[in-house]
C-alpha atoms as a PDB file:
ATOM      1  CA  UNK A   1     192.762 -23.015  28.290  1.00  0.00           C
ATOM      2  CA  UNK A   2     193.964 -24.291  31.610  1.00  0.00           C
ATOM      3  CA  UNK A   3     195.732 -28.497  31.240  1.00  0.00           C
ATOM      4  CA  UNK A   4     195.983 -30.736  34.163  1.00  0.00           C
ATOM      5  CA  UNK A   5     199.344 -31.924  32.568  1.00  0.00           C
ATOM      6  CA  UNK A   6     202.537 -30.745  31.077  1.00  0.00           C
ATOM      7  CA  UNK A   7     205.390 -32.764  28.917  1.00  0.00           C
ATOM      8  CA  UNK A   8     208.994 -31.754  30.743  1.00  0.00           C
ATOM      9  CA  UNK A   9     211.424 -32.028  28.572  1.00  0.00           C
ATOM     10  CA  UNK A  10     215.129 -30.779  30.238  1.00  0.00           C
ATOM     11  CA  UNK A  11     218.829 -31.712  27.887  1.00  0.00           C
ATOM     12  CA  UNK A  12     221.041 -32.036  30.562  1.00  0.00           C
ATOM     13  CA  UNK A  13     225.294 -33.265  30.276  1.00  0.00           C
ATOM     14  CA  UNK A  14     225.577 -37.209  30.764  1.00  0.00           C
ATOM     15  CA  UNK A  15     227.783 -36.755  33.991  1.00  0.00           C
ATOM     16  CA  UNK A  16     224.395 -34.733  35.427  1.00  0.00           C
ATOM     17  CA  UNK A  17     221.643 -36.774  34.028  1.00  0.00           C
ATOM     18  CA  UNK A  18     221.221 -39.570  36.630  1.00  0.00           C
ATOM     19  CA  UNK A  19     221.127 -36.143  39.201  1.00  0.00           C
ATOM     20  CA  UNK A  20     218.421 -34.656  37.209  1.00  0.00           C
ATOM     21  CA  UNK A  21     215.994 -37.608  37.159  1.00  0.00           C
ATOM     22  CA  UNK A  22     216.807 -37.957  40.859  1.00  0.00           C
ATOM     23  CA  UNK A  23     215.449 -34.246  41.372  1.00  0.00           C
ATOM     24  CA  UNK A  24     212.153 -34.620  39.143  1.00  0.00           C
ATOM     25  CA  UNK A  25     211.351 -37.709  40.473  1.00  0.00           C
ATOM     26  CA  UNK A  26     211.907 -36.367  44.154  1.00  0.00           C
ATOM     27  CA  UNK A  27     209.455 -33.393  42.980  1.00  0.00           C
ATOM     28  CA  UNK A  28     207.015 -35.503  41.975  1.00  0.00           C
ATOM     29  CA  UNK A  29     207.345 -35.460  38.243  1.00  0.00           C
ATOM     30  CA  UNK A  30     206.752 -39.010  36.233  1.00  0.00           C
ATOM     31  CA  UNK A  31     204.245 -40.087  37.748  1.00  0.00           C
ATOM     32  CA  UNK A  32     201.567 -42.275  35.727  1.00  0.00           C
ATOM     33  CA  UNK A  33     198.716 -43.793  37.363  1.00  0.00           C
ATOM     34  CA  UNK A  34     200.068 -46.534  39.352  1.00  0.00           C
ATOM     35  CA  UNK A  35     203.722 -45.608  38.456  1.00  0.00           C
ATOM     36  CA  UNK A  36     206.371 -43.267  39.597  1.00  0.00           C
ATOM     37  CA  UNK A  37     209.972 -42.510  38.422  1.00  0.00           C
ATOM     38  CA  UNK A  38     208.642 -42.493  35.078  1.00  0.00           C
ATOM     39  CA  UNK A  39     210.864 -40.648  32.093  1.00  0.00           C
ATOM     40  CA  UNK A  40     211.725 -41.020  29.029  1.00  0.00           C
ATOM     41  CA  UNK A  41     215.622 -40.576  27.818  1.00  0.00           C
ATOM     42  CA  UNK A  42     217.481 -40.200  24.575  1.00  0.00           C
ATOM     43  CA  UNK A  43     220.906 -39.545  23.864  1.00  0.00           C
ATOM     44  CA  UNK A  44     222.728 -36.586  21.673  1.00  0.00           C
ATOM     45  CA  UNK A  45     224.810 -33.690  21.327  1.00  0.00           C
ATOM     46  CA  UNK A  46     224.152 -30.358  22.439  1.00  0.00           C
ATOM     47  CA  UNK A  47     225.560 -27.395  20.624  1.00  0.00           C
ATOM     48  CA  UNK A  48     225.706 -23.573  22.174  1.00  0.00           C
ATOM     49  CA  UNK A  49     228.179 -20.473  21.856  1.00  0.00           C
ATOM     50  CA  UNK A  50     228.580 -18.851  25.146  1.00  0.00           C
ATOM     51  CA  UNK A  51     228.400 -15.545  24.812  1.00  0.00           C
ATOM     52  CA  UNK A  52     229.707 -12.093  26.110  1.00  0.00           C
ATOM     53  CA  UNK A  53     228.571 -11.761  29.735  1.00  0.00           C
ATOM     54  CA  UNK A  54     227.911 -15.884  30.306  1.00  0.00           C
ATOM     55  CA  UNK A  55     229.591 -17.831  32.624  1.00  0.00           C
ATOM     56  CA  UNK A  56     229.848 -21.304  30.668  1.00  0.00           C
ATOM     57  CA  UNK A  57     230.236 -24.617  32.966  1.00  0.00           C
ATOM     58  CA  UNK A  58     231.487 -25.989  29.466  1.00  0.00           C
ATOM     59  CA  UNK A  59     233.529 -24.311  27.049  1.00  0.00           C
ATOM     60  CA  UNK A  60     234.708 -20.613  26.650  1.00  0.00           C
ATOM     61  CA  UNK A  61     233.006 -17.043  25.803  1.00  0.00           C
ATOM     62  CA  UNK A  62     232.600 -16.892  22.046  1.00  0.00           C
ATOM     63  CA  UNK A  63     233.555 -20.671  20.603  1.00  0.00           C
ATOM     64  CA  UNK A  64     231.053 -23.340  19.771  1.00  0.00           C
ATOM     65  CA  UNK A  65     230.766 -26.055  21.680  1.00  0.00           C
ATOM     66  CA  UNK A  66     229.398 -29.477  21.711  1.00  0.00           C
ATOM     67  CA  UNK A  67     228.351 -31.542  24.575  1.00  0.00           C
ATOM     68  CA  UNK A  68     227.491 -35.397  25.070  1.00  0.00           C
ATOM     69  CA  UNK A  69     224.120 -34.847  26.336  1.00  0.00           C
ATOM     70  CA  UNK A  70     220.822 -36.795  27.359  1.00  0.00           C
ATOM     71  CA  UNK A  71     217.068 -35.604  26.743  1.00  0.00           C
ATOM     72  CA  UNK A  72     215.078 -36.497  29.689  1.00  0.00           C
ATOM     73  CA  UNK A  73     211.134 -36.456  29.322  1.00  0.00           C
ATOM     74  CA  UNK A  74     208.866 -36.131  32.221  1.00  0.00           C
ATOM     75  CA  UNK A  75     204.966 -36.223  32.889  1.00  0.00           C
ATOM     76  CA  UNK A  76     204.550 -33.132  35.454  1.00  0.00           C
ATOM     77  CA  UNK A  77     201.242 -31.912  37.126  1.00  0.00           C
ATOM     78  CA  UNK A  78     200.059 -28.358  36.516  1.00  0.00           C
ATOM     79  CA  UNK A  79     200.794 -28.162  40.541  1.00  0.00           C
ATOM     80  CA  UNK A  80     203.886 -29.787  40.688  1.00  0.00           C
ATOM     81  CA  UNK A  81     205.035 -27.616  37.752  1.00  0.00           C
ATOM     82  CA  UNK A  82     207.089 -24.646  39.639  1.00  0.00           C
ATOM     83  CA  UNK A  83     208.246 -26.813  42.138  1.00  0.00           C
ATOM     84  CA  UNK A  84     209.715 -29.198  39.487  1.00  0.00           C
ATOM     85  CA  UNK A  85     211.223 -26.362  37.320  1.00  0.00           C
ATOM     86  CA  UNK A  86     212.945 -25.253  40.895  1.00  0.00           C
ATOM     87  CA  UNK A  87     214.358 -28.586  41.406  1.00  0.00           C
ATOM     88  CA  UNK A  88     216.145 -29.229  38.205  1.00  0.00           C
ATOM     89  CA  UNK A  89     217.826 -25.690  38.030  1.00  0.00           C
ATOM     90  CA  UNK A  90     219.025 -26.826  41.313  1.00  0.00           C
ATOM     91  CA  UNK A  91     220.912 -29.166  40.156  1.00  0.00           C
ATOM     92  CA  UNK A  92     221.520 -28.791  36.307  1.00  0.00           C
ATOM     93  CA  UNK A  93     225.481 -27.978  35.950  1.00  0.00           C
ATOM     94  CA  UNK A  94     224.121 -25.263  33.427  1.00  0.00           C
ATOM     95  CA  UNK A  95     223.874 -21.693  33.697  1.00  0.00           C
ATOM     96  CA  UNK A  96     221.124 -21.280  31.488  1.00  0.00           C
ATOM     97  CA  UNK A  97     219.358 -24.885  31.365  1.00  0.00           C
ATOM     98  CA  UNK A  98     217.288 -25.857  27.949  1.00  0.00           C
ATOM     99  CA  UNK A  99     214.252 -26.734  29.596  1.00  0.00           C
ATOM    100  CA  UNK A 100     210.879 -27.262  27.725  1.00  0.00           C
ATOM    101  CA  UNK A 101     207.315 -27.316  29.160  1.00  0.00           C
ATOM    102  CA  UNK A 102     204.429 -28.409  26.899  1.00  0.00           C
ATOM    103  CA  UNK A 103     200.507 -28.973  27.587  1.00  0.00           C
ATOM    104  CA  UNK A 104     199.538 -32.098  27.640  1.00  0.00           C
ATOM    105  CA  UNK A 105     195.462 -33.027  26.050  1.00  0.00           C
ATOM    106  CA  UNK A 106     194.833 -35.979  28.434  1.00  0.00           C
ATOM    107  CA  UNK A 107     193.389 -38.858  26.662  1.00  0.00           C
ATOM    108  CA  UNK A 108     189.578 -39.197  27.690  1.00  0.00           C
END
C-alpha cells in the first residue's frame, strides 16, 4: 500500500530542538492545508547506553545515560520524506538519531 503521508516523529536534546524544527520546517515538513511550521512537541527523558564502537555526543562507552529531551512530531509528504530525513540528521547532535516514520490513513 503506497500513503500520501507519513507521521515524523524525531527525540532530539533540548539545546538542539529549536534547530531541528528549523530544519523540518525548511524541508517542507508540517505543513497542513493552509498552514506551515506545523509540529507537535512534548517533553521527557531519553535513556541509551553507548556502546563499544559508538561515539556518544552525551555520555561515555558502556554507562547509562539520561538526557532532557523533546519529542517533535511532524506531518511529512511521501516526497518530501528523504529529503526531510536528510535534513534532521544534519543537524541532530546525535550519532545515531531516534527517528520514527509512520503512514498516515488521510481522513476522507
Amino acid at each position: 500500500m503506497n500513503f500520501s503521508h507519513y507521521h515524523l516523529i524525531v527525540y532530539v536534546p533540548l539545546s538542539h530542538a529549536d534547530a531541528v524544527r528549523k530544519a523540518l520546517a525548511n524541508a517542507g515538513a508540517g505543513m497542513i492545508g493552509n498552514y506551515d511550521n506545523c509540529s507537535f512537541s512534548m517533553k521527557g527523558a531519553g535513556r541509551f547506553r553507548p556502546l563499544k564502537g559508538s561515539n556518544p555526543t552525551i555520555g561515555k562507552q558502556g554507562k547509562i545515560e539520561e538526557v532532557p529531551e523533546e519529542r517533535i512530531e511532524v506531518v511529512v509528504t511521501s516526497h518530501q520524506l528523504k529529503g526531510v530525513v536528510e535534513a534532521v540528521k544534519k543537524v541532530h547532535p546525535y550519532e545515531e538519531p531516534a527517528i520514527h516514520v509512520l503512514p498516515m490513513i488521510l481522513e476522507p
